[in-house]
PDB file of N, CA and C in Angstrom:
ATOM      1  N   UNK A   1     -10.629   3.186  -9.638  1.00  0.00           N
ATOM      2  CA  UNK A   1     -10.540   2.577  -8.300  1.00  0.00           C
ATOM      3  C   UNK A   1     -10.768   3.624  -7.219  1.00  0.00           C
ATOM      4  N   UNK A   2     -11.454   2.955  -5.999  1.00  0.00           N
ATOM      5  CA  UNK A   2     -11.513   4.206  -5.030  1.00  0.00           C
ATOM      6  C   UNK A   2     -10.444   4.619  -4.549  1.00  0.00           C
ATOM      7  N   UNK A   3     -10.032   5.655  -3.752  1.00  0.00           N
ATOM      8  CA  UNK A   3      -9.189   6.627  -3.353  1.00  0.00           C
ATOM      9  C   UNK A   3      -8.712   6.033  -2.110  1.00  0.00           C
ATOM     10  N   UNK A   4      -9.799   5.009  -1.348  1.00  0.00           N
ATOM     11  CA  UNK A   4      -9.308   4.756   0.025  1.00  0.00           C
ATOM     12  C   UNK A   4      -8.590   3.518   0.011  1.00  0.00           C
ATOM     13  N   UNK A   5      -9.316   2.555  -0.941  1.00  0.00           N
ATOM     14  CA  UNK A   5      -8.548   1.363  -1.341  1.00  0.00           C
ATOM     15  C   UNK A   5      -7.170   1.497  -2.059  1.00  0.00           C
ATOM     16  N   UNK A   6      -7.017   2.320  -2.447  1.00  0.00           N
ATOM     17  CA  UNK A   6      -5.458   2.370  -3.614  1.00  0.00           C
ATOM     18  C   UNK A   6      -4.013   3.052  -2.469  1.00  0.00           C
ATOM     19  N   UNK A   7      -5.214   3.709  -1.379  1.00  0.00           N
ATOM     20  CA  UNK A   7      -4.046   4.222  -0.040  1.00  0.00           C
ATOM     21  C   UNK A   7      -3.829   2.517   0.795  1.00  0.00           C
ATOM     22  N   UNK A   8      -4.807   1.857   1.029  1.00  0.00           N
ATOM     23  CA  UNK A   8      -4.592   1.261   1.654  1.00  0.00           C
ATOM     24  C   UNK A   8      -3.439   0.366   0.966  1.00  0.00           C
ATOM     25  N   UNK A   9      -3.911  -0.294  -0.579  1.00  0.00           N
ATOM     26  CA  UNK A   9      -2.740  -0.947  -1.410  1.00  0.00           C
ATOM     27  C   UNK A   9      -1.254  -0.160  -1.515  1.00  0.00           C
ATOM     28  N   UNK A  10      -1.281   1.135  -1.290  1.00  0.00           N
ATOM     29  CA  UNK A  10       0.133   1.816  -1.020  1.00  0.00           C
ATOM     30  C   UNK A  10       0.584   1.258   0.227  1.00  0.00           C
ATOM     31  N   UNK A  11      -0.224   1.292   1.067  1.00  0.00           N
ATOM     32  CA  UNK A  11       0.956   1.447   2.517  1.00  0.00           C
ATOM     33  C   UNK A  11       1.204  -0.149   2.855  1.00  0.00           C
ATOM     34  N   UNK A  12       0.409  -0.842   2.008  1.00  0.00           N
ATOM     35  CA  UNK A  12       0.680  -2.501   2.291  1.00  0.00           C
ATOM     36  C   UNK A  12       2.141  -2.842   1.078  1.00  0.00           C
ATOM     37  N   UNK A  13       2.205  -1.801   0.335  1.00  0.00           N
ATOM     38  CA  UNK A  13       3.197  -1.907  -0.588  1.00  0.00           C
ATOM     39  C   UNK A  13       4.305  -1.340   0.037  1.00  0.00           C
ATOM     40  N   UNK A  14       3.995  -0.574   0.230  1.00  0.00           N
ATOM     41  CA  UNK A  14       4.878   0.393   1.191  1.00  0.00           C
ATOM     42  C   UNK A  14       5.499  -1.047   2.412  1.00  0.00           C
ATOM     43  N   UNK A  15       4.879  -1.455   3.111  1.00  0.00           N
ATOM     44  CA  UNK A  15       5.608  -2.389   3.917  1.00  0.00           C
ATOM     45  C   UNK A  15       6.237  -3.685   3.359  1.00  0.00           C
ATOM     46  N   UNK A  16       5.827  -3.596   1.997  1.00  0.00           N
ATOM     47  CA  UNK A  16       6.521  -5.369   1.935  1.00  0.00           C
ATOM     48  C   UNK A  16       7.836  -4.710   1.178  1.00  0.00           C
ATOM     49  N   UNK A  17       8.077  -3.206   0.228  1.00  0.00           N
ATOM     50  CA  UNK A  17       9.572  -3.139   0.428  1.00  0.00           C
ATOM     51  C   UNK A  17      10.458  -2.730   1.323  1.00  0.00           C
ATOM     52  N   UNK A  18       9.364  -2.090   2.524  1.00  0.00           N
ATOM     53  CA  UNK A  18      10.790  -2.170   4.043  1.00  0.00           C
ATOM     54  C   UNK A  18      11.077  -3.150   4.671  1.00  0.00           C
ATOM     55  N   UNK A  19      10.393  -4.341   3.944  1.00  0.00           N
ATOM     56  CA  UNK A  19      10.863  -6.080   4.765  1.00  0.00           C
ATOM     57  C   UNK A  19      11.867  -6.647   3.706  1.00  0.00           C
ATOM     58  N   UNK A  20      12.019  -5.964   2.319  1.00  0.00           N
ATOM     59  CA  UNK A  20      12.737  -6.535   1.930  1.00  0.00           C
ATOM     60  C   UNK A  20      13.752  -6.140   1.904  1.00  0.00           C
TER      61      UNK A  20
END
C-alpha cells in the first residue's frame, strides 16, 4: 500500500478513537 494513503487511514483512525 502507498505510504500516503496508510497516513491518511492512520489519522482517520486516529480520530474515530478520540470520539470514542
Amino acid at each position: 500500500d502507498n505510504p500516503q494513503h496508510v497516513k491518511t487511514r492512520l489519522r482517520h483512525w486516529a480520530q474515530v478513537v478520540a470520539c470514542s
